[in-house]
C-alpha atoms as a PDB file:
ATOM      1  CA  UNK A   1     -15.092   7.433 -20.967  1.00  0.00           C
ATOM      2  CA  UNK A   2     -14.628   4.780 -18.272  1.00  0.00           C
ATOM      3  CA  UNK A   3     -16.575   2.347 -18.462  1.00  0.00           C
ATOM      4  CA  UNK A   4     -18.617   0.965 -15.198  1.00  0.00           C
ATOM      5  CA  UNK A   5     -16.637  -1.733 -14.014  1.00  0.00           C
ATOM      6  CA  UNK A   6     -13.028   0.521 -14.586  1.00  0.00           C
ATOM      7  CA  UNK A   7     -15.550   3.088 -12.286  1.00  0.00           C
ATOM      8  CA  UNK A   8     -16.161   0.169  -9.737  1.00  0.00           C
ATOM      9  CA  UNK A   9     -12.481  -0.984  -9.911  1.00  0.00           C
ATOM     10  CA  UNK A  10     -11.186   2.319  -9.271  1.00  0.00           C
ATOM     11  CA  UNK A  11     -13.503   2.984  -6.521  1.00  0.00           C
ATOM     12  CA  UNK A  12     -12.346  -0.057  -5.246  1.00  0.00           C
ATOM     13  CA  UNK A  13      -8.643   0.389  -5.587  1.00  0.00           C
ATOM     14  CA  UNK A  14      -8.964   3.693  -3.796  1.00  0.00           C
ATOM     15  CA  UNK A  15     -10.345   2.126  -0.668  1.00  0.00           C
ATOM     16  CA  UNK A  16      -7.903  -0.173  -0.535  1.00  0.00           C
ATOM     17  CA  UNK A  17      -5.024   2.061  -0.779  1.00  0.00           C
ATOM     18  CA  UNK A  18      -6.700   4.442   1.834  1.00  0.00           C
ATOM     19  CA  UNK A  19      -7.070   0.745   4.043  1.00  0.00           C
ATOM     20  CA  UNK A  20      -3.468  -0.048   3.147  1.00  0.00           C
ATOM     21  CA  UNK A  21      -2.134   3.670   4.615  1.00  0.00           C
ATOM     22  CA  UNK A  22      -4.547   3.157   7.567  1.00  0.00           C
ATOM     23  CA  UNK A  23      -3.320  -0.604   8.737  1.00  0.00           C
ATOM     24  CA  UNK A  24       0.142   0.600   8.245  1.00  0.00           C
ATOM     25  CA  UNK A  25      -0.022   3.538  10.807  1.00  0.00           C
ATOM     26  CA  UNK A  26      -2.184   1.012  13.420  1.00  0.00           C
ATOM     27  CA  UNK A  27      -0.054  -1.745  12.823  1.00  0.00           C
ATOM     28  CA  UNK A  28      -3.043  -3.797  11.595  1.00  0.00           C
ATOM     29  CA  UNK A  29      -1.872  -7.050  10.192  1.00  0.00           C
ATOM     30  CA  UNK A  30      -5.116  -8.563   9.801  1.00  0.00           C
ATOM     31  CA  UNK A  31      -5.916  -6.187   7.216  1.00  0.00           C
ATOM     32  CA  UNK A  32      -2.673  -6.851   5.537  1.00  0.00           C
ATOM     33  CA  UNK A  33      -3.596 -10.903   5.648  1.00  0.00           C
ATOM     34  CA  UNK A  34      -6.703 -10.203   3.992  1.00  0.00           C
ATOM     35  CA  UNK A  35      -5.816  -8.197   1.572  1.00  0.00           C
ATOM     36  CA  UNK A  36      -1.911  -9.751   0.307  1.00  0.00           C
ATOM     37  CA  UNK A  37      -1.520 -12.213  -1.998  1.00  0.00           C
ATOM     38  CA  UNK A  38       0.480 -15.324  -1.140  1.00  0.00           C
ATOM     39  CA  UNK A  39       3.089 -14.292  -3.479  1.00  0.00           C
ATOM     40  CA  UNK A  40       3.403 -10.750  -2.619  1.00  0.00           C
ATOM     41  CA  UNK A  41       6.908  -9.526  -2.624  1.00  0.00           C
ATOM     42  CA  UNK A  42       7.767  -5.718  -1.047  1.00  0.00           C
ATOM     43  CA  UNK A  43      11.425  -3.403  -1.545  1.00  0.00           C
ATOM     44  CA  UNK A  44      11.938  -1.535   2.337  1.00  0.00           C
ATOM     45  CA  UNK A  45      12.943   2.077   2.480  1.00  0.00           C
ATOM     46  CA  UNK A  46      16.418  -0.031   3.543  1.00  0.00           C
ATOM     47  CA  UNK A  47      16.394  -1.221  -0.035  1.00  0.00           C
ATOM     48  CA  UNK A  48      15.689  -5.099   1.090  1.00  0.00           C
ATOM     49  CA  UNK A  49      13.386  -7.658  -0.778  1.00  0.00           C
ATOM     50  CA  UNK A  50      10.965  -9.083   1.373  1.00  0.00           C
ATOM     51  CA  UNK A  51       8.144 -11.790   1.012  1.00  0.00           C
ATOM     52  CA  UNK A  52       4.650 -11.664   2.671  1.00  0.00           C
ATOM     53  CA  UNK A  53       5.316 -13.873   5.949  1.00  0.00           C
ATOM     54  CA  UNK A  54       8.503 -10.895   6.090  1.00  0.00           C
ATOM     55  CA  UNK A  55       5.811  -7.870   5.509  1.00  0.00           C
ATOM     56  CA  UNK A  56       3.809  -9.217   8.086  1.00  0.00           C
ATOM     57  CA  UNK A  57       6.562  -9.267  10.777  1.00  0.00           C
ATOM     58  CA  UNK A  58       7.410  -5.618   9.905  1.00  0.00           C
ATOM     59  CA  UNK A  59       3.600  -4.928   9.721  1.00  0.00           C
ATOM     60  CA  UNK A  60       3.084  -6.450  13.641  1.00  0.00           C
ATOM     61  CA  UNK A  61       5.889  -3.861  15.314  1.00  0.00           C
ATOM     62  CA  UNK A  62       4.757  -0.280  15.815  1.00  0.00           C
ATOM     63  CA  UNK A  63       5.205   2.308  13.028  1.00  0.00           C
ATOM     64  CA  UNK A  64       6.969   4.648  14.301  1.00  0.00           C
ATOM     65  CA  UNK A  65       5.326   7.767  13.128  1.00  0.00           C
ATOM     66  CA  UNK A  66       2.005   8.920  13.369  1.00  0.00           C
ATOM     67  CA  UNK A  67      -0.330  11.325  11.416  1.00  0.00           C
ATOM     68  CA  UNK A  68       0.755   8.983   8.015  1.00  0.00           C
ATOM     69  CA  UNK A  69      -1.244  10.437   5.149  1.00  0.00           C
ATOM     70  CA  UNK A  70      -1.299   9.772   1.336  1.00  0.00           C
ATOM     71  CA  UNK A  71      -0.917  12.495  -0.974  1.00  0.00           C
ATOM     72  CA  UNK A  72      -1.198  12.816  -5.078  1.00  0.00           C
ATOM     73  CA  UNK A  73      -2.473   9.049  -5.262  1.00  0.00           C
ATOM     74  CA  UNK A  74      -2.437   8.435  -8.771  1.00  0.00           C
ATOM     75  CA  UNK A  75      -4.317   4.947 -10.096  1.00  0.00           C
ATOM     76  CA  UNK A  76      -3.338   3.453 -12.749  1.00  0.00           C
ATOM     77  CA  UNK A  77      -5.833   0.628 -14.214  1.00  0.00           C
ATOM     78  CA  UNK A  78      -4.333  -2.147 -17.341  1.00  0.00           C
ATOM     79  CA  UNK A  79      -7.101  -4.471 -16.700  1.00  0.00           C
ATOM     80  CA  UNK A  80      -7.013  -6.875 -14.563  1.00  0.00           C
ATOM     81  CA  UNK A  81      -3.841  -4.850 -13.093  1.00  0.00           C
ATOM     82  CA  UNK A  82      -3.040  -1.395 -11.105  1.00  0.00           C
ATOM     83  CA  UNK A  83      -0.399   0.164 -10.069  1.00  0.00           C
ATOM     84  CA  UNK A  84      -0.527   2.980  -7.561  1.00  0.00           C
ATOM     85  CA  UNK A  85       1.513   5.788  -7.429  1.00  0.00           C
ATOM     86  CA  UNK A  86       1.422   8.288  -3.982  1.00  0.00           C
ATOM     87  CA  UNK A  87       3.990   9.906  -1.711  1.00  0.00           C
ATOM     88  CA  UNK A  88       3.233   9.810   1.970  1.00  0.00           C
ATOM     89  CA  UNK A  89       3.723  12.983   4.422  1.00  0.00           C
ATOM     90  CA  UNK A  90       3.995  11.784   8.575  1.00  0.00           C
ATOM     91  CA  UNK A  91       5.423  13.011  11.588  1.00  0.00           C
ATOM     92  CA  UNK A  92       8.461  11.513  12.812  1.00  0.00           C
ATOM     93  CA  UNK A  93       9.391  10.337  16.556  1.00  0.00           C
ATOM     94  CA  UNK A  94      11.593  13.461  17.394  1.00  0.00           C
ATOM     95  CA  UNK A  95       8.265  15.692  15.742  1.00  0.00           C
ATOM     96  CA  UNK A  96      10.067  16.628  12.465  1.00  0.00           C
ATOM     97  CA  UNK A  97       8.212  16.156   9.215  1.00  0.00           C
ATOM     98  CA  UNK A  98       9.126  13.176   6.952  1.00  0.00           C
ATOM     99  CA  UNK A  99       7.943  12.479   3.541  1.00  0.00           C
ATOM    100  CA  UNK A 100       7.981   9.267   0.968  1.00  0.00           C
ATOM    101  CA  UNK A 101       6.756   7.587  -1.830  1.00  0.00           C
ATOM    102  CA  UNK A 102       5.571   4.182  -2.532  1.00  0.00           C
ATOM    103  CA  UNK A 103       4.177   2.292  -5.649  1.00  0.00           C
ATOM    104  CA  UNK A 104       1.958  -0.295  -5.196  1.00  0.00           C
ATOM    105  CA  UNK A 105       1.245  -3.020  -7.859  1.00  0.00           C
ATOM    106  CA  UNK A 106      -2.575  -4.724  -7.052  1.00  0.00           C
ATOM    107  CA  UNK A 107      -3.667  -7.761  -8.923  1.00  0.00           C
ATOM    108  CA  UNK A 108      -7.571  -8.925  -9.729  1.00  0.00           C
ATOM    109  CA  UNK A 109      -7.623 -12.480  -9.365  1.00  0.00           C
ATOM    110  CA  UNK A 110     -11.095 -14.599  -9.245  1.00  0.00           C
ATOM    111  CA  UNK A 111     -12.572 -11.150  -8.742  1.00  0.00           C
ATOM    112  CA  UNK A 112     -11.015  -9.732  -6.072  1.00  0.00           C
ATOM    113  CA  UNK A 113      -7.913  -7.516  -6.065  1.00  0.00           C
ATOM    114  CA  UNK A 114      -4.921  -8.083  -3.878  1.00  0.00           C
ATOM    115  CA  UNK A 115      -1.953  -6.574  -3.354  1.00  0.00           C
ATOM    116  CA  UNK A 116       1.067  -8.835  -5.088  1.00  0.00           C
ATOM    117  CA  UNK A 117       3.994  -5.765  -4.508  1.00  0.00           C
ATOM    118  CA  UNK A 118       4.843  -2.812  -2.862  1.00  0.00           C
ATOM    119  CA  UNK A 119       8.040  -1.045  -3.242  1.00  0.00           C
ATOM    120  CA  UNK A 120       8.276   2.402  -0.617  1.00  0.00           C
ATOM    121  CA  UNK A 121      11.165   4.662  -0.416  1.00  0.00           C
ATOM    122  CA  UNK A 122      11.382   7.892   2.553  1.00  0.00           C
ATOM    123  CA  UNK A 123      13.339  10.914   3.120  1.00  0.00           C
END
């Protein structure tokens, strides 16, 4: 049994990752500034390392597909860190299908949890 605050935290963590998949499709860095930490770090489907000021360039220029949805989001709570688990589905440019994954490794510092990395990959 869970206890209340895992309950909170998880209801938590699931809003943000349904924020996260949101901003991303609208291109909404503000949501991304608010929600980062200052050290985050992120691995690009083009297999490069990039640091927050980085993420947020990427963030700022359109997406390039549209209808980006999460699917089989799993959350994973070790106290005062998550990791979460998902694969993405979205329509590409041309109208084909695309799919991905992405893991997503939130830390809860002076109460609040933030995003510290991010690692996606697509097909």
């Amino acid at each position: 049994m869970q206890s209340e605050t895992a309950t909170t935290d998880l209801e938590v963590l699931e809003d943000l990752n349904g924020g996260y998949i949101d901003s991303v499709q609208r291109s909404d860095v503000r949501w991304f500034e608010s929600n980062l930490a200052e050290d985050f770090l992120s691995t690009t489907p083009d297999r490069n390392l990039v640091d927050r000021a980085g993420f947020l360039e990427r963030i700022a220029k359109p997406a390039g597909v549209t209808n980006l949805r999460a699917e089989d989001v799993r959350i994973r709570l070790f106290g005062d860190i998550a990791i979460i688990h998902a694969g993405t589905s979205y329509t590409k440019p041309d109208g084909r299908e695309g799919a991905g994954r992405y893991t997503d490794v939130w830390a809860k510092r002076k109460g609040r949890w933030l995003c510290i990395a991010a690692q996606v990959a697509r097909g």
